[in-house]
PDB file of N, CA and C in Angstrom:
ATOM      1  N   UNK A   1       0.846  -1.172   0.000  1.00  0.00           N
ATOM      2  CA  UNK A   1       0.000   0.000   0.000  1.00  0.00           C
ATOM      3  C   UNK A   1       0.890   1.233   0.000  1.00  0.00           C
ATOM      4  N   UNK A   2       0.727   1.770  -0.725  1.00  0.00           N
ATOM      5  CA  UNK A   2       2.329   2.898  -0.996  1.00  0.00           C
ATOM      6  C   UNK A   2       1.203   4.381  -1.358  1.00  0.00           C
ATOM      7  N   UNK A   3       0.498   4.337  -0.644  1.00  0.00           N
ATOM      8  CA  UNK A   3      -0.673   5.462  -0.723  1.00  0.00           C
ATOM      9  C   UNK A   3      -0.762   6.286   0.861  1.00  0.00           C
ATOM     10  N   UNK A   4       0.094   6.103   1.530  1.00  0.00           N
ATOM     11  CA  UNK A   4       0.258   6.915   3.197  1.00  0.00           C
ATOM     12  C   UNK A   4       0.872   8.233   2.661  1.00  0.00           C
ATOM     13  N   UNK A   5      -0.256   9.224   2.809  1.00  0.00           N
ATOM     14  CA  UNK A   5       0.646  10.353   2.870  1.00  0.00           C
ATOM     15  C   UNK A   5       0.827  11.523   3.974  1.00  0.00           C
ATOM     16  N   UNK A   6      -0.141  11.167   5.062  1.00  0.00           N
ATOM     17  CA  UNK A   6       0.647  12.119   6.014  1.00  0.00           C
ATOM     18  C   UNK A   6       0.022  11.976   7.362  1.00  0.00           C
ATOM     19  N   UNK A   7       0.089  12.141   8.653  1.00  0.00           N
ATOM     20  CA  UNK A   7      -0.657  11.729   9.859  1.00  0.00           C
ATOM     21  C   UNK A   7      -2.282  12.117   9.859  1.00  0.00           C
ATOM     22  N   UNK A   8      -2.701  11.319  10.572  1.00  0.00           N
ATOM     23  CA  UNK A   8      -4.431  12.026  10.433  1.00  0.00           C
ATOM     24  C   UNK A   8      -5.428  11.143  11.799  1.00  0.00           C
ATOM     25  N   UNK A   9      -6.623  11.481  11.805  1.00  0.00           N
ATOM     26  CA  UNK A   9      -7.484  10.988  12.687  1.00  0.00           C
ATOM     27  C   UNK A   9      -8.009  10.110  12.286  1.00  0.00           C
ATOM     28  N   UNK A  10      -8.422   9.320  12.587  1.00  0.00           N
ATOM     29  CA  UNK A  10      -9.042   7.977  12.038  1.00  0.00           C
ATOM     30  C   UNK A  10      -9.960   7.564  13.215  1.00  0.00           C
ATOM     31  N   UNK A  11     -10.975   6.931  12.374  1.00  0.00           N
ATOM     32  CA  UNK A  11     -12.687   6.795  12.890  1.00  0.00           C
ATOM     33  C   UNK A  11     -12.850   5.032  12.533  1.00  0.00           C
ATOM     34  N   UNK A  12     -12.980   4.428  13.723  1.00  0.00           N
ATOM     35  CA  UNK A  12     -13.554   2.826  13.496  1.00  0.00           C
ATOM     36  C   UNK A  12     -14.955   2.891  12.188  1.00  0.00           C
ATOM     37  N   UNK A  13     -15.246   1.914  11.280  1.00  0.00           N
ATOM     38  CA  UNK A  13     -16.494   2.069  10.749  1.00  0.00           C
ATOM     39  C   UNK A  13     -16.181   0.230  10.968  1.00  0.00           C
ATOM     40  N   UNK A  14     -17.654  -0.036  11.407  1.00  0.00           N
ATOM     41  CA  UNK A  14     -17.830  -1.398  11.709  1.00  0.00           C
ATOM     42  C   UNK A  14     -19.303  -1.937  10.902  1.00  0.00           C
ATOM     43  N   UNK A  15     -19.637  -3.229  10.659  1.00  0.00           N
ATOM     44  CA  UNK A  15     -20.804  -3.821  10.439  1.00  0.00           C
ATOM     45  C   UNK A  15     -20.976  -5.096  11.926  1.00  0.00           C
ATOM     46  N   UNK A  16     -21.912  -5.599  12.478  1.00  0.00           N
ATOM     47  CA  UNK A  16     -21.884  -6.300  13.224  1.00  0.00           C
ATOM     48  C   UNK A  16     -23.470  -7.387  13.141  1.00  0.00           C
ATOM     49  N   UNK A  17     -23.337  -8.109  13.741  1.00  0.00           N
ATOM     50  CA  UNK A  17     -24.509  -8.834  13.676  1.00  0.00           C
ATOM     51  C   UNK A  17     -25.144  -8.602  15.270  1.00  0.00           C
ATOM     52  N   UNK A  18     -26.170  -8.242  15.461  1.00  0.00           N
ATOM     53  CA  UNK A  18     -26.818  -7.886  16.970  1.00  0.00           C
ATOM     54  C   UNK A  18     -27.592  -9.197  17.100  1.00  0.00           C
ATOM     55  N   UNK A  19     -27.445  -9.054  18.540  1.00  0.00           N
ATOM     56  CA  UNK A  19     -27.756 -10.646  19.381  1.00  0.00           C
ATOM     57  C   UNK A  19     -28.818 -11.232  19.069  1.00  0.00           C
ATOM     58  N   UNK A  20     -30.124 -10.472  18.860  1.00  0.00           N
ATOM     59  CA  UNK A  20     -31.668 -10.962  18.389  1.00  0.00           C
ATOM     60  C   UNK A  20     -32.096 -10.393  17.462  1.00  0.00           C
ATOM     61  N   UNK A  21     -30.990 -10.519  16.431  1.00  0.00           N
ATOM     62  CA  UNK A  21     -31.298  -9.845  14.781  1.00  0.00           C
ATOM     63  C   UNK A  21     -32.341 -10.838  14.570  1.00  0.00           C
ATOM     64  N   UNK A  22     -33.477 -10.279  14.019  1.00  0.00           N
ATOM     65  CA  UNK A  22     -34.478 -11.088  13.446  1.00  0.00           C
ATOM     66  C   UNK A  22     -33.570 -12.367  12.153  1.00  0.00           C
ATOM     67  N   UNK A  23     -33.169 -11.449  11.476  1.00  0.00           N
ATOM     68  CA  UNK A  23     -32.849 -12.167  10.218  1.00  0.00           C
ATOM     69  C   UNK A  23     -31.085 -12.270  10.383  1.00  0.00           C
ATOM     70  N   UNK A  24     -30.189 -13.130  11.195  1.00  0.00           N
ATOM     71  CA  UNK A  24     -28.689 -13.301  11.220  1.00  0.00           C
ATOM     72  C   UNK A  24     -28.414 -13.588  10.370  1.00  0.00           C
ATOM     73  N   UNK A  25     -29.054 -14.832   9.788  1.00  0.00           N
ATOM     74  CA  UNK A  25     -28.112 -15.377   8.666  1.00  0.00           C
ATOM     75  C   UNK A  25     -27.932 -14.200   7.121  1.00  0.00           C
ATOM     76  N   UNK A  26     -28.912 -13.419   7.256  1.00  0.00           N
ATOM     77  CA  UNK A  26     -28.919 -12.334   6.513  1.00  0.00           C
ATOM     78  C   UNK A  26     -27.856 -11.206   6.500  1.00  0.00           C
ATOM     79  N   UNK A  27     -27.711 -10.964   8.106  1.00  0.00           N
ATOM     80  CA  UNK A  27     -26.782  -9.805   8.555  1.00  0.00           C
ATOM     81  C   UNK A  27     -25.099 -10.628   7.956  1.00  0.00           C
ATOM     82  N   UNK A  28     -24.980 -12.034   8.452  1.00  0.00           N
ATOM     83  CA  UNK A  28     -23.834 -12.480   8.103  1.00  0.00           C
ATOM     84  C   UNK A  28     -23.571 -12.469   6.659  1.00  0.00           C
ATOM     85  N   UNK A  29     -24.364 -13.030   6.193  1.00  0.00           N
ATOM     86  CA  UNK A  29     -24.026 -12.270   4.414  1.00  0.00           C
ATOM     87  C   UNK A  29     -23.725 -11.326   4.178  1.00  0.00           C
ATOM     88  N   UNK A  30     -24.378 -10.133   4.525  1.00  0.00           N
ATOM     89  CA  UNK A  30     -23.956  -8.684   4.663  1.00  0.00           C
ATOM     90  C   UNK A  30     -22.439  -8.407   5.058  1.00  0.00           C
ATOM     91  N   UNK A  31     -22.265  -8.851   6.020  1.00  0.00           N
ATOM     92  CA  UNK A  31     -21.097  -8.680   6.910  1.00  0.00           C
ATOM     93  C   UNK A  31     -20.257  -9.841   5.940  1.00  0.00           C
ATOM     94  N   UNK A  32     -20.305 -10.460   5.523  1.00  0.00           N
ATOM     95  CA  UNK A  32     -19.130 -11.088   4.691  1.00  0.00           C
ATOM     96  C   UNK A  32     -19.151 -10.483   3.162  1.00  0.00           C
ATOM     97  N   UNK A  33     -19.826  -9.798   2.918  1.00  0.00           N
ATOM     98  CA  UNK A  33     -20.465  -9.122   1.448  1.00  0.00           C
ATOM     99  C   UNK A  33     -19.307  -7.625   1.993  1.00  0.00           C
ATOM    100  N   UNK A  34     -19.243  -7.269   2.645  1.00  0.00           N
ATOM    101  CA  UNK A  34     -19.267  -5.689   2.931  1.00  0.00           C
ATOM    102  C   UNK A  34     -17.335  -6.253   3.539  1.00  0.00           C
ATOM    103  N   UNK A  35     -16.953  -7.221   3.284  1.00  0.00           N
ATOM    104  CA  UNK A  35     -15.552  -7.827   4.008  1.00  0.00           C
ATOM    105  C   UNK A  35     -14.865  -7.785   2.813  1.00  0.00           C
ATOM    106  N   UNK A  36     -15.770  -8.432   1.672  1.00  0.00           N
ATOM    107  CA  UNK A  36     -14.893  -8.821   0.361  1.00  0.00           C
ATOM    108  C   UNK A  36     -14.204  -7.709  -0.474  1.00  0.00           C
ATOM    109  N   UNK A  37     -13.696  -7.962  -1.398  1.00  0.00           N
ATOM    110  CA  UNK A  37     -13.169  -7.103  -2.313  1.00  0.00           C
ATOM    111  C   UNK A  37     -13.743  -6.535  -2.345  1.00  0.00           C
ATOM    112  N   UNK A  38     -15.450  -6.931  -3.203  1.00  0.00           N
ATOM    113  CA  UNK A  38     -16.055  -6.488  -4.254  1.00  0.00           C
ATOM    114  C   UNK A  38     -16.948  -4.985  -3.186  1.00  0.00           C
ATOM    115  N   UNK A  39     -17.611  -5.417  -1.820  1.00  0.00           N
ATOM    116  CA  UNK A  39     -17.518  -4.416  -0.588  1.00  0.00           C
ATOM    117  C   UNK A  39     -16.961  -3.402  -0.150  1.00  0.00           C
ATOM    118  N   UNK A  40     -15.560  -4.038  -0.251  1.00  0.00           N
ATOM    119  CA  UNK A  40     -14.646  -2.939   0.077  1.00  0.00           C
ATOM    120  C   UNK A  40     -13.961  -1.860  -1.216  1.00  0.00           C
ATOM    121  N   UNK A  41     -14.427  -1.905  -2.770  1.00  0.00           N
ATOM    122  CA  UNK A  41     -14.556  -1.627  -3.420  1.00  0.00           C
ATOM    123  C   UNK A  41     -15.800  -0.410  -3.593  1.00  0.00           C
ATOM    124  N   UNK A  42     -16.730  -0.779  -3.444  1.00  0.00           N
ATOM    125  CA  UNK A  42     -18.054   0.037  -2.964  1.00  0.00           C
ATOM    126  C   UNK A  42     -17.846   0.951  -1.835  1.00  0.00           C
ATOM    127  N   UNK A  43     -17.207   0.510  -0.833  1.00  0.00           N
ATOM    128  CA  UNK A  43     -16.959   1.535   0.187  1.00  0.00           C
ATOM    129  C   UNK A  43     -15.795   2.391   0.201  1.00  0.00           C
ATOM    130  N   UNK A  44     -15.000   1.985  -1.254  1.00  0.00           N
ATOM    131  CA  UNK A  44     -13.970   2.742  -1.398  1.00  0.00           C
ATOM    132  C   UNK A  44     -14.833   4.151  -2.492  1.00  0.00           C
ATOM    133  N   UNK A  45     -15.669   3.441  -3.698  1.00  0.00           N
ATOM    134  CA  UNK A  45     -15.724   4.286  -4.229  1.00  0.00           C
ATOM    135  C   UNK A  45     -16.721   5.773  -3.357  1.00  0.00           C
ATOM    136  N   UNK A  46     -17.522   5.353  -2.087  1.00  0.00           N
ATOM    137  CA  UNK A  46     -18.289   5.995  -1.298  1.00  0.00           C
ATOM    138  C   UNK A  46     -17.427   6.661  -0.899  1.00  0.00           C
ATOM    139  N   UNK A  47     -16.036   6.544  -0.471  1.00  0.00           N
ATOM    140  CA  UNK A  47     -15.407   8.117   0.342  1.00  0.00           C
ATOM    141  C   UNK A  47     -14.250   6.959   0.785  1.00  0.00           C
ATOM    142  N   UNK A  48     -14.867   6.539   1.237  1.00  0.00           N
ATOM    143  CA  UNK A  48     -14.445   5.180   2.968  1.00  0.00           C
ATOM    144  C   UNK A  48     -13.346   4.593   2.484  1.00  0.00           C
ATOM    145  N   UNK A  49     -12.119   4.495   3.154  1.00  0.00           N
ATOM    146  CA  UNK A  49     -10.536   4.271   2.734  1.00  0.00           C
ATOM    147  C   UNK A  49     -10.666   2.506   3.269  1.00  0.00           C
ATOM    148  N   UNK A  50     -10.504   1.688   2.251  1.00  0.00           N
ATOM    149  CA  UNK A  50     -11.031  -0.001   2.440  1.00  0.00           C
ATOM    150  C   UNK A  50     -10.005  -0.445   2.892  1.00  0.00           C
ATOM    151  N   UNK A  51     -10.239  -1.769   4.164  1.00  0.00           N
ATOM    152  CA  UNK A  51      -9.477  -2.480   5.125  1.00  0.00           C
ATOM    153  C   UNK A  51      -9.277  -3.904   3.573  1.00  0.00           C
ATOM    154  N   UNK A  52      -9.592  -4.091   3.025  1.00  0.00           N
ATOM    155  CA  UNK A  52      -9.245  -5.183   1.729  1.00  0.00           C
ATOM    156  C   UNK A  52      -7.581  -4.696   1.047  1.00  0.00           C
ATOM    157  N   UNK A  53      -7.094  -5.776   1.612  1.00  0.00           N
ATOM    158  CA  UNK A  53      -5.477  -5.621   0.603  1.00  0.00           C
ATOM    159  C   UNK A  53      -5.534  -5.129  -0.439  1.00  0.00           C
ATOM    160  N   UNK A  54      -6.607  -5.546  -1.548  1.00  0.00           N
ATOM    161  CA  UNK A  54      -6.351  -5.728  -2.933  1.00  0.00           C
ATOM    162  C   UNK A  54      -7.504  -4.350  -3.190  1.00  0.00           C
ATOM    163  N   UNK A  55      -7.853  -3.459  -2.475  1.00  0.00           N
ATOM    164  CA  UNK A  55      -8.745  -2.477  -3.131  1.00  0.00           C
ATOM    165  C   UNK A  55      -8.026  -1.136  -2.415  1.00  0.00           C
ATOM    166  N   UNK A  56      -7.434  -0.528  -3.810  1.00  0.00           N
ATOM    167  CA  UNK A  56      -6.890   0.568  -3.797  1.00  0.00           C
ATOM    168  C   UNK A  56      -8.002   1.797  -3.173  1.00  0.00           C
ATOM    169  N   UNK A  57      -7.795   2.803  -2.338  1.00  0.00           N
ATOM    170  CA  UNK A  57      -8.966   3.866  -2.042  1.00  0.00           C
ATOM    171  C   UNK A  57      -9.047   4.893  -3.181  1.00  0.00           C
ATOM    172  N   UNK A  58     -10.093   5.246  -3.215  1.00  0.00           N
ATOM    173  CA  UNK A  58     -10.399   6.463  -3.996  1.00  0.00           C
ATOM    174  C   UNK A  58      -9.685   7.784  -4.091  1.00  0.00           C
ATOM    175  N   UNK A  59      -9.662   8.068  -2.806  1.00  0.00           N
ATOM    176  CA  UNK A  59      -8.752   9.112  -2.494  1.00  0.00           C
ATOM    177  C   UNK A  59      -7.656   8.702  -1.759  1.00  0.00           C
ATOM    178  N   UNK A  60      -6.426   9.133  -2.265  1.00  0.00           N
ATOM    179  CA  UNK A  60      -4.767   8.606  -1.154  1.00  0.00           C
ATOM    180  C   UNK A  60      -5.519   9.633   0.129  1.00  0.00           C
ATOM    181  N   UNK A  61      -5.434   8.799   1.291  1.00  0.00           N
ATOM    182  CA  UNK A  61      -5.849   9.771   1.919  1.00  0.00           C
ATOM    183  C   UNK A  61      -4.910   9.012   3.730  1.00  0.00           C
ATOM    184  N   UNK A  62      -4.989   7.770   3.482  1.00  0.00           N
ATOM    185  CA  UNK A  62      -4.719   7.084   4.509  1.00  0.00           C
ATOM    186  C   UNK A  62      -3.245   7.651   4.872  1.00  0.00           C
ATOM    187  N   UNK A  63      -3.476   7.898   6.382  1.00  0.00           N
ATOM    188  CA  UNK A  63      -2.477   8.390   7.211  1.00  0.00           C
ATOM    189  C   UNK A  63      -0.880   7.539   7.412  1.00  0.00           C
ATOM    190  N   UNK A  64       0.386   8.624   7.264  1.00  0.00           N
ATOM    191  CA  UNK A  64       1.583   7.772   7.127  1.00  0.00           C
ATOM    192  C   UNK A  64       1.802   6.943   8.779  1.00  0.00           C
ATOM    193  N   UNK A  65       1.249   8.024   9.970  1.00  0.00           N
ATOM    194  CA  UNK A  65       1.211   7.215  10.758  1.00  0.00           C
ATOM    195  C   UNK A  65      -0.030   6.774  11.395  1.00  0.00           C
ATOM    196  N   UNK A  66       0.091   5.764  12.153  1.00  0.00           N
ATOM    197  CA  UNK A  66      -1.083   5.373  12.834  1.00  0.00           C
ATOM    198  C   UNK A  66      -0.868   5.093  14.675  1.00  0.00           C
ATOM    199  N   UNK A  67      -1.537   5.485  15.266  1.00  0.00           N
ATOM    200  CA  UNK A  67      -1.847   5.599  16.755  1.00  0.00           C
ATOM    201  C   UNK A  67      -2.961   4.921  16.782  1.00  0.00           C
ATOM    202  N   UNK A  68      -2.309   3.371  17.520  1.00  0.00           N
ATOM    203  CA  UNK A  68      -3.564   2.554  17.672  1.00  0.00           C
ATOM    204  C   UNK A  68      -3.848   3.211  18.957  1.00  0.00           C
ATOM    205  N   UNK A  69      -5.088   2.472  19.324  1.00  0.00           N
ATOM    206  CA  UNK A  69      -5.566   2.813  20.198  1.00  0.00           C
ATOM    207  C   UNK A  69      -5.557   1.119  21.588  1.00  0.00           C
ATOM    208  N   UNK A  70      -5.397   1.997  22.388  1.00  0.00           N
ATOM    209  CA  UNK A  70      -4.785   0.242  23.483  1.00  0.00           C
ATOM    210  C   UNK A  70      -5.898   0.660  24.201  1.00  0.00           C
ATOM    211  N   UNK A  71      -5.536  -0.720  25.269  1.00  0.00           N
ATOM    212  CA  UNK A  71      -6.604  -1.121  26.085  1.00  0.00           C
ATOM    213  C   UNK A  71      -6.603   0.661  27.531  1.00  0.00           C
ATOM    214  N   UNK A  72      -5.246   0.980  27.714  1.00  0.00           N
ATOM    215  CA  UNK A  72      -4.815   2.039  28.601  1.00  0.00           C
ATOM    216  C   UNK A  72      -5.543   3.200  28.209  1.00  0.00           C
ATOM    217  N   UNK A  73      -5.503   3.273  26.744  1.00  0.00           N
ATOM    218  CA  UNK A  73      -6.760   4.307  26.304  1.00  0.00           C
ATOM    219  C   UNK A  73      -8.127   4.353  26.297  1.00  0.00           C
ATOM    220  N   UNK A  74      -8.269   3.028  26.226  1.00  0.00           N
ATOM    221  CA  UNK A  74     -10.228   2.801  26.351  1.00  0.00           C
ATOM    222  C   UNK A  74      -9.810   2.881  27.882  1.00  0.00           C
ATOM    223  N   UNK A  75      -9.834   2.970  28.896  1.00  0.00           N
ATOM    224  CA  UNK A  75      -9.494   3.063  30.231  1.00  0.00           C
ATOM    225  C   UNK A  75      -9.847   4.539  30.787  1.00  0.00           C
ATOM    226  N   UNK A  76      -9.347   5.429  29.756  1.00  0.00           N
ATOM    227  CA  UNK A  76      -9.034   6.679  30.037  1.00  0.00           C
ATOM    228  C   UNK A  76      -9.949   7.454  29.489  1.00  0.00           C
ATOM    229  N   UNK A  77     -11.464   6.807  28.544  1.00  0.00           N
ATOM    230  CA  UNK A  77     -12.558   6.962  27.689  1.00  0.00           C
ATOM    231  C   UNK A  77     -12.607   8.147  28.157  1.00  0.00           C
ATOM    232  N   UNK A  78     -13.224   8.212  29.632  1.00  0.00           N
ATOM    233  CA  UNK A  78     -13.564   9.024  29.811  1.00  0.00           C
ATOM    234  C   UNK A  78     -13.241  10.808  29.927  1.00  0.00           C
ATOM    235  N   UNK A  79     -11.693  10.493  30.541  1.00  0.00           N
ATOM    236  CA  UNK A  79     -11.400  11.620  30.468  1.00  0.00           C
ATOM    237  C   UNK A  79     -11.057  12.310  29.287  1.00  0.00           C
ATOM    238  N   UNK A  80     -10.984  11.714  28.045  1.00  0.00           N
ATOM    239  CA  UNK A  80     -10.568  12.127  26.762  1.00  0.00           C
ATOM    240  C   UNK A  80     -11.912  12.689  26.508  1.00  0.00           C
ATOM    241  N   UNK A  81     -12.764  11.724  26.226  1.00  0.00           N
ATOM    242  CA  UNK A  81     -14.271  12.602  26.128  1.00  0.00           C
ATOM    243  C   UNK A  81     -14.563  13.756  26.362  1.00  0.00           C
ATOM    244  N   UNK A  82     -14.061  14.305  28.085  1.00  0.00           N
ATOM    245  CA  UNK A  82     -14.535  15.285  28.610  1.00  0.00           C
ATOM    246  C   UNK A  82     -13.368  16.167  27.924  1.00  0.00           C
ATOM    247  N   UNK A  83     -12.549  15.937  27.657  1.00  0.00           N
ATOM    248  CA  UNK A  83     -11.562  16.762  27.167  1.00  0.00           C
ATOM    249  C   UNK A  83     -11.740  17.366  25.609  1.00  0.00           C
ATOM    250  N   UNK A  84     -12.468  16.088  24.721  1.00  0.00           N
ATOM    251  CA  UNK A  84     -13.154  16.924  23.539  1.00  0.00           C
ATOM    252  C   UNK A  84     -14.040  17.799  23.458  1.00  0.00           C
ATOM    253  N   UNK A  85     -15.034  17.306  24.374  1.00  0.00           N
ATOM    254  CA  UNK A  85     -16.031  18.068  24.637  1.00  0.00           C
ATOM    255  C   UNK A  85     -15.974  19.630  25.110  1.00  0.00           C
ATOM    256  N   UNK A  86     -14.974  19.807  25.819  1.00  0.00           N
ATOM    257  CA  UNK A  86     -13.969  21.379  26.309  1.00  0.00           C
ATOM    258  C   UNK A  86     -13.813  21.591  25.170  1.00  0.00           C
ATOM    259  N   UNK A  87     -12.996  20.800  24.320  1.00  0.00           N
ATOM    260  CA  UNK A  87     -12.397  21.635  22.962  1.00  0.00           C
ATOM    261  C   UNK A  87     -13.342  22.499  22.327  1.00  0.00           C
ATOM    262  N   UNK A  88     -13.868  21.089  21.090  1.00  0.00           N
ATOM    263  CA  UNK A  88     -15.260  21.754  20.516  1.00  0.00           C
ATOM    264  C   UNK A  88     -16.186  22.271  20.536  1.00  0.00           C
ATOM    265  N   UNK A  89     -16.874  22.662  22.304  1.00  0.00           N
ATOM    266  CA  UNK A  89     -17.280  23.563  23.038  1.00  0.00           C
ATOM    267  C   UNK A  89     -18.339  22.352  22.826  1.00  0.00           C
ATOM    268  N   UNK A  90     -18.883  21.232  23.052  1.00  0.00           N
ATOM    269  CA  UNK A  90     -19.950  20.111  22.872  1.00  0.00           C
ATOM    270  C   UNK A  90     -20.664  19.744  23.954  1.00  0.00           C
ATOM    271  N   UNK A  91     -21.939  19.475  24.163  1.00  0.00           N
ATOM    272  CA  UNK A  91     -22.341  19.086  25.218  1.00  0.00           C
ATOM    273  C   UNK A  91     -22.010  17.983  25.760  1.00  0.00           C
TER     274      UNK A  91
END
């Protein structure tokens, strides 16, 4: 992937199957539909920078570095929260 061009924020986007989905075996199609190439292709051409090896993004946009996020940080949820919320002036 030779498309990193510079640090940035990055946002989880997930699909999931919920516990008393009427229709699962449906959602799991989905969720393996929305995994594949041909998915992550579609969500490339939508904006959305694709987790698929083989599907180049639309826009180079993906960040040179990345700051995962650890367990010490979900820990600290909270005070980061309150700390955006100061920033952006947010309720």
């Amino acid at each position: 992937m030779d498309y990193m061009l510079s640090e940035g924020a990055a946002g989880i986007i997930a699909v999931a199957v919920m516990k008393n989905a009427p229709h699962p075996n449906t959602a799991w199609l989905f969720n393996r539909w929305a995994a594949s190439e041909e998915g992550q292709t579609v969500y490339s051409k939508g904006g959305r920078t694709p987790a698929h090896p083989k599907v180049e993004p639309t826009e180079k946009i993906r960040p040179a570095v990345i700051y995962p996020v650890g367990v010490e940080d979900l820990k600290q949820y909270a005070k980061y929260e309150k700390l955006w919320k100061e920033v952006f002036k947010l309720r």
